[in-house]
C-alpha atoms as a PDB file:
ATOM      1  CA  UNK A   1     108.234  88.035  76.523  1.00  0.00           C
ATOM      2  CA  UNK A   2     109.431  86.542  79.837  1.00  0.00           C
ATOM      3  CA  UNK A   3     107.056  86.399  82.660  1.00  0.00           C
ATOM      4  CA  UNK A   4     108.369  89.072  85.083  1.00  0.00           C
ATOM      5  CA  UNK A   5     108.225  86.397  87.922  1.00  0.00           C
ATOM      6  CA  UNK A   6     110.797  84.959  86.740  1.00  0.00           C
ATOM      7  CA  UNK A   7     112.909  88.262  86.140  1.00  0.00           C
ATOM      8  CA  UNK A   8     112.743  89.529  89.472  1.00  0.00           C
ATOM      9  CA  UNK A   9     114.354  92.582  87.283  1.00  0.00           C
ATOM     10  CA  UNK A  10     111.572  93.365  85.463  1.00  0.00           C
ATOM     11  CA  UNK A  11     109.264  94.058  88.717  1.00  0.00           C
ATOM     12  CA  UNK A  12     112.267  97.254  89.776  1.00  0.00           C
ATOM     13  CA  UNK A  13     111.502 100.133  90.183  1.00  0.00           C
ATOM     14  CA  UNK A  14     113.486 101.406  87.173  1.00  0.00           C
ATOM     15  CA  UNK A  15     111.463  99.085  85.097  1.00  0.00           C
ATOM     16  CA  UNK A  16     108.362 100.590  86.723  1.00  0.00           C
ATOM     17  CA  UNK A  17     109.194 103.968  85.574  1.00  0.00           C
ATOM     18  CA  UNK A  18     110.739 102.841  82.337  1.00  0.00           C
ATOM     19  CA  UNK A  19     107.669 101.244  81.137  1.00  0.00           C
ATOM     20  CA  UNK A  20     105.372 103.433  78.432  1.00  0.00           C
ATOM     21  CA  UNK A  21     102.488 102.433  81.021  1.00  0.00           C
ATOM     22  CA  UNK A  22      99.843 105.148  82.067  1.00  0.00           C
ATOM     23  CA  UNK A  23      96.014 105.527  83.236  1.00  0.00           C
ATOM     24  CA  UNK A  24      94.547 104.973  79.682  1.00  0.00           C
ATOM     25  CA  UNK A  25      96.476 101.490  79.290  1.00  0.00           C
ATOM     26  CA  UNK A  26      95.300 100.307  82.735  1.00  0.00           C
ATOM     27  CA  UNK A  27      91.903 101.252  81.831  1.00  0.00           C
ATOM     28  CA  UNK A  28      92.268  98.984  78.896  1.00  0.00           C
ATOM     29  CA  UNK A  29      93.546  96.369  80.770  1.00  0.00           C
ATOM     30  CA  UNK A  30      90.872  96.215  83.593  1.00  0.00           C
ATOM     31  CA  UNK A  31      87.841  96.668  81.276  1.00  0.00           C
ATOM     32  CA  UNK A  32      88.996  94.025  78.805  1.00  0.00           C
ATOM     33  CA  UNK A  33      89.962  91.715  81.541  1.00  0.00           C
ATOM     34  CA  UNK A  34      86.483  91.973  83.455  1.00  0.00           C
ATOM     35  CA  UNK A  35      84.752  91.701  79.931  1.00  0.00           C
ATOM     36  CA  UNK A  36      86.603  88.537  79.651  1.00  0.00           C
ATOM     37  CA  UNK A  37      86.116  87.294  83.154  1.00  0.00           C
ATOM     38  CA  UNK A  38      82.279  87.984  82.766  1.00  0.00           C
ATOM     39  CA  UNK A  39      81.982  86.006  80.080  1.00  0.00           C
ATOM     40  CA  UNK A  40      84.009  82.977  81.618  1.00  0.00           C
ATOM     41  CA  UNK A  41      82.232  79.775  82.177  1.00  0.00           C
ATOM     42  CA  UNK A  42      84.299  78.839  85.228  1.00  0.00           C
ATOM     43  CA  UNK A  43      84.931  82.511  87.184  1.00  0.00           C
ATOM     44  CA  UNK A  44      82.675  84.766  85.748  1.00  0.00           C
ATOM     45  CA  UNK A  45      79.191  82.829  87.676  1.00  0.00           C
ATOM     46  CA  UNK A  46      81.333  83.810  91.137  1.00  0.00           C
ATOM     47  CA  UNK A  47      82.475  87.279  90.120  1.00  0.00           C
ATOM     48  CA  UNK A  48      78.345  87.393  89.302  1.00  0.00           C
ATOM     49  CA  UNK A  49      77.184  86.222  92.919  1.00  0.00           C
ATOM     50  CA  UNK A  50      79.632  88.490  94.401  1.00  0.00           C
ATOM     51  CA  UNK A  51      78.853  91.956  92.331  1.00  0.00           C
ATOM     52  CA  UNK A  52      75.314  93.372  91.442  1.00  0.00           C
ATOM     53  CA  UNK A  53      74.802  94.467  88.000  1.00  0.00           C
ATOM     54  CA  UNK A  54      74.953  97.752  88.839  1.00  0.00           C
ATOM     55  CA  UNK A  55      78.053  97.765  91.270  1.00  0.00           C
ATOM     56  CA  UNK A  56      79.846  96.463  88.183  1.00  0.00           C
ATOM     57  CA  UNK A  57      81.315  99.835  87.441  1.00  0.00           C
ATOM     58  CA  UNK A  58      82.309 100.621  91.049  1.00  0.00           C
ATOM     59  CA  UNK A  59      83.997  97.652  90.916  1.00  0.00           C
ATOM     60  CA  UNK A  60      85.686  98.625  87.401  1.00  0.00           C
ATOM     61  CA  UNK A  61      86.848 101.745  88.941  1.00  0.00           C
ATOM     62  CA  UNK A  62      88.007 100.505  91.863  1.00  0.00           C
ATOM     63  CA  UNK A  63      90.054  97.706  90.099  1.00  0.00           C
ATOM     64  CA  UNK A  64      91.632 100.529  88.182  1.00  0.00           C
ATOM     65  CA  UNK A  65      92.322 102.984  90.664  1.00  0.00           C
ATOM     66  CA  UNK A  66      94.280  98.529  92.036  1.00  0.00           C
ATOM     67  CA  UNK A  67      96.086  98.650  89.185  1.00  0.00           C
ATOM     68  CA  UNK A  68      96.751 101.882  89.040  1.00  0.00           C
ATOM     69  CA  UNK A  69      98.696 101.768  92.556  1.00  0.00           C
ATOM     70  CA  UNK A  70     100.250  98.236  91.631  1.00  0.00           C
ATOM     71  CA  UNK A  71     101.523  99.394  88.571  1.00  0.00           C
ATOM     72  CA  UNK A  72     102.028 103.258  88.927  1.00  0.00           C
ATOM     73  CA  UNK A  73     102.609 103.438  91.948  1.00  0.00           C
ATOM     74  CA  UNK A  74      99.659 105.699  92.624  1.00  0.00           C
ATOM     75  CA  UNK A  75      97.870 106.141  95.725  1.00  0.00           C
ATOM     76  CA  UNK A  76      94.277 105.800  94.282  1.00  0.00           C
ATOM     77  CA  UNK A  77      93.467 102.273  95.997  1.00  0.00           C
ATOM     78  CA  UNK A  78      93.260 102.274 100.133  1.00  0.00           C
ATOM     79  CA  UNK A  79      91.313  99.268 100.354  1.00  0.00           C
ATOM     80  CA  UNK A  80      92.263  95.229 101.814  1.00  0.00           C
ATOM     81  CA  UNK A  81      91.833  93.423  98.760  1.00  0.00           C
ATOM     82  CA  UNK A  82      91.864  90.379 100.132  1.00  0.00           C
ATOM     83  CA  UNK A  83      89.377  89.411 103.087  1.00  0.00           C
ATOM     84  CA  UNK A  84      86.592  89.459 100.415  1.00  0.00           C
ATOM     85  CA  UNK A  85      88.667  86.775  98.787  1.00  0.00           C
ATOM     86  CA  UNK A  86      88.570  84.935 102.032  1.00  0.00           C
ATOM     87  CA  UNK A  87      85.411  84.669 102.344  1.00  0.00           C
ATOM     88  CA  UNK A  88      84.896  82.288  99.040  1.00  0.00           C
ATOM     89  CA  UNK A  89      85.056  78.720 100.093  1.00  0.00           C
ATOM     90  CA  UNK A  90      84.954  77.443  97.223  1.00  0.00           C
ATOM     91  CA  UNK A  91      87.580  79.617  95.342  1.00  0.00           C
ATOM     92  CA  UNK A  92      90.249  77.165  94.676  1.00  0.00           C
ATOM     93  CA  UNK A  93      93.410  76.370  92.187  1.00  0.00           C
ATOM     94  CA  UNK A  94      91.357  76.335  89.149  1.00  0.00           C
ATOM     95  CA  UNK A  95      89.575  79.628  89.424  1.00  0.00           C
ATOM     96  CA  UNK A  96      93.258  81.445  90.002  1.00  0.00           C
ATOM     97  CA  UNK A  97      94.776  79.522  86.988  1.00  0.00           C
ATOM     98  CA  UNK A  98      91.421  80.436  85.013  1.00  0.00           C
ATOM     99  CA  UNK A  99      92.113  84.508  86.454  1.00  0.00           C
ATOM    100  CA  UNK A 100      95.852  84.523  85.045  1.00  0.00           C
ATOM    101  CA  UNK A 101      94.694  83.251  82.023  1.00  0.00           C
ATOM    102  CA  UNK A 102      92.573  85.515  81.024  1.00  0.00           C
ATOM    103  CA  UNK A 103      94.910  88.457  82.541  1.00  0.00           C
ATOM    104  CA  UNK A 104      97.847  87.200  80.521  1.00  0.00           C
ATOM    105  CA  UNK A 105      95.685  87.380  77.394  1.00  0.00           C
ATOM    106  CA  UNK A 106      94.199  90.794  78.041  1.00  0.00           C
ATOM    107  CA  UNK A 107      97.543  92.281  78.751  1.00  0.00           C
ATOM    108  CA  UNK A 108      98.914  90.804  75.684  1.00  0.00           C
ATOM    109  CA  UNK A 109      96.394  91.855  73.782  1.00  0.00           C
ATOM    110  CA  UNK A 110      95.895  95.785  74.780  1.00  0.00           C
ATOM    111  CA  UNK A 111      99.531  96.455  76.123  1.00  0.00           C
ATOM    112  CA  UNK A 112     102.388  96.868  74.362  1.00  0.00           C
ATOM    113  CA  UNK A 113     105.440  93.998  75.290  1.00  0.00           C
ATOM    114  CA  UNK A 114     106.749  95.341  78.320  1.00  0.00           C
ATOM    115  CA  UNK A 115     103.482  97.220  79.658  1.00  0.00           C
ATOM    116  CA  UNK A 116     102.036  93.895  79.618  1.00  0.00           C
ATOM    117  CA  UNK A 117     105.510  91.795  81.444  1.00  0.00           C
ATOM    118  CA  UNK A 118     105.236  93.696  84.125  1.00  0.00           C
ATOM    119  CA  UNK A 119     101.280  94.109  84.311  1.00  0.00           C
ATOM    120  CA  UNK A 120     101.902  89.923  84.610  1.00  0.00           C
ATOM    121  CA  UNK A 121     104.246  89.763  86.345  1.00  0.00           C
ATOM    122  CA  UNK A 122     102.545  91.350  89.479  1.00  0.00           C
ATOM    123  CA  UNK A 123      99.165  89.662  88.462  1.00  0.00           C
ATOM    124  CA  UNK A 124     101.459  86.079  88.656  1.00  0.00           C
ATOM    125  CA  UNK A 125     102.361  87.741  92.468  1.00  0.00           C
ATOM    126  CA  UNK A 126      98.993  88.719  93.535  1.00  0.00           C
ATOM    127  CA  UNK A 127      98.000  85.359  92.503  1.00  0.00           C
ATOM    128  CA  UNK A 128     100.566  83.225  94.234  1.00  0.00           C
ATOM    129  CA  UNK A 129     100.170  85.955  97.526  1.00  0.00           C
ATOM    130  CA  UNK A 130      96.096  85.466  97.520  1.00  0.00           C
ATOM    131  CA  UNK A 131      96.839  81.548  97.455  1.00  0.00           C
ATOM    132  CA  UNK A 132      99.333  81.277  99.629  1.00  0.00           C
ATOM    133  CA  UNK A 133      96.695  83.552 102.440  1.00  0.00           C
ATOM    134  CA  UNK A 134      93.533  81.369 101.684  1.00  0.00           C
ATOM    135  CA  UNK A 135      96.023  77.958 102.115  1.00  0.00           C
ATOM    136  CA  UNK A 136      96.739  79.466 105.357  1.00  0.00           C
ATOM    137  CA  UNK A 137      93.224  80.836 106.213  1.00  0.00           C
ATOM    138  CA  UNK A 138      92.067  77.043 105.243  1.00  0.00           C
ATOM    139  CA  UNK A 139      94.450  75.732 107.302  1.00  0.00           C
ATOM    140  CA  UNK A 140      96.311  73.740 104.539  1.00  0.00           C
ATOM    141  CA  UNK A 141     100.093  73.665 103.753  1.00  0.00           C
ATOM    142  CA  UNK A 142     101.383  76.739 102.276  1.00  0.00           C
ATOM    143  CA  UNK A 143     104.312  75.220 101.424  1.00  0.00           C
ATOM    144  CA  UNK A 144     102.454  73.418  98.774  1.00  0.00           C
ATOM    145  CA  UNK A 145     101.564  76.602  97.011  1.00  0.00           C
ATOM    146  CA  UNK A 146     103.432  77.564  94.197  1.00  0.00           C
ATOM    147  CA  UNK A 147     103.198  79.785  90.792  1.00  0.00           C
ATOM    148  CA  UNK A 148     100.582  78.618  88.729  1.00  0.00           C
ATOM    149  CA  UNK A 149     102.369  78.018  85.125  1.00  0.00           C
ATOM    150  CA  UNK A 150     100.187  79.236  81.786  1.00  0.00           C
ATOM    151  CA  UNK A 151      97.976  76.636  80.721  1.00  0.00           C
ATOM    152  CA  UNK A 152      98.778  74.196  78.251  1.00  0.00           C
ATOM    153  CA  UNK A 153      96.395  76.025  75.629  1.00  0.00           C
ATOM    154  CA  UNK A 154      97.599  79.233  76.444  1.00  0.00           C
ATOM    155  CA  UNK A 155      99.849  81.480  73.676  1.00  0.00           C
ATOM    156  CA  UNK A 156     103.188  81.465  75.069  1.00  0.00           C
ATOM    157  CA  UNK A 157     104.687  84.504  75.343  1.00  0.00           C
ATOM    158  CA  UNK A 158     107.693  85.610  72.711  1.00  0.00           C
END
């Protein structure tokens, strides 16, 4: 499966409303991801500082009713989702390449082919958009930021 960044077609419209994608799938997605992140030795200790125990399925819900407007294109999520990004100093590279990872994985693994392309394909987005902002919040060179490739041990996708 190509990464939809790359195939600018596979983030359309059309391919939005062609893809067997609905509420139940995204629900997959988020609650396997976040089971995934939780257990991560390098993101899941900040996802842990930032959310309670038992804000944990706020959270859930509000990453679905995300997804559900990313992917959808519902109108369940109003919120800014990234100032509380911002507010991480130490949220670098290596936590974003860790996030894709595990998204990549999860989408592969409870969506079907191209559910999951274009579920990536806007994660791969997100994650170059939320980099590029904290570069400039940090006052670094944006120009410098660029899409973060799958990692070496990653499964590449068919």
């Amino acid at each position: 499966m190509d990464s939809a960044q790359g195939n600018g077609q596979a983030l359309s419209p059309a391919a939005l409303a062609d893809a067997p994608l609905d509420r139940d799938g995204i629900r997959r997605l988020v609650h396997g991801f976040y089971a995934a992140v939780r257990d991560d030795p390098l993101i899941g200790p900040v996802f842990e500082r930032q959310i309670a125990p038992e804000r944990w399925p706020r959270h859930l819900d509000k990453m679905c009713a995300f997804w559900a407007s990313v992917l959808l294109r519902s109108s369940d999520y109003d919120g800014r989702p990234l100032p509380p990004h911002l507010a991480l100093p130490d949220l670098s590279t290596a936590h974003f390449q860790r996030w894709l990872t595990l998204f990549r994985a999860t989408a592969q693994e409870v969506l079907d082919e191209r559910s999951a392309a274009l579920a990536i394909g806007f994660a791969e987005r997100i994650a170059l958009s939320f980099r590029m902002a904290l570069a400039f919040h940090r006052g670094e060179d944006t120009a410098a930021v660029g899409p973060l490739a799958p990692e070496a041990a990653e499964p590449a996708a068919a």
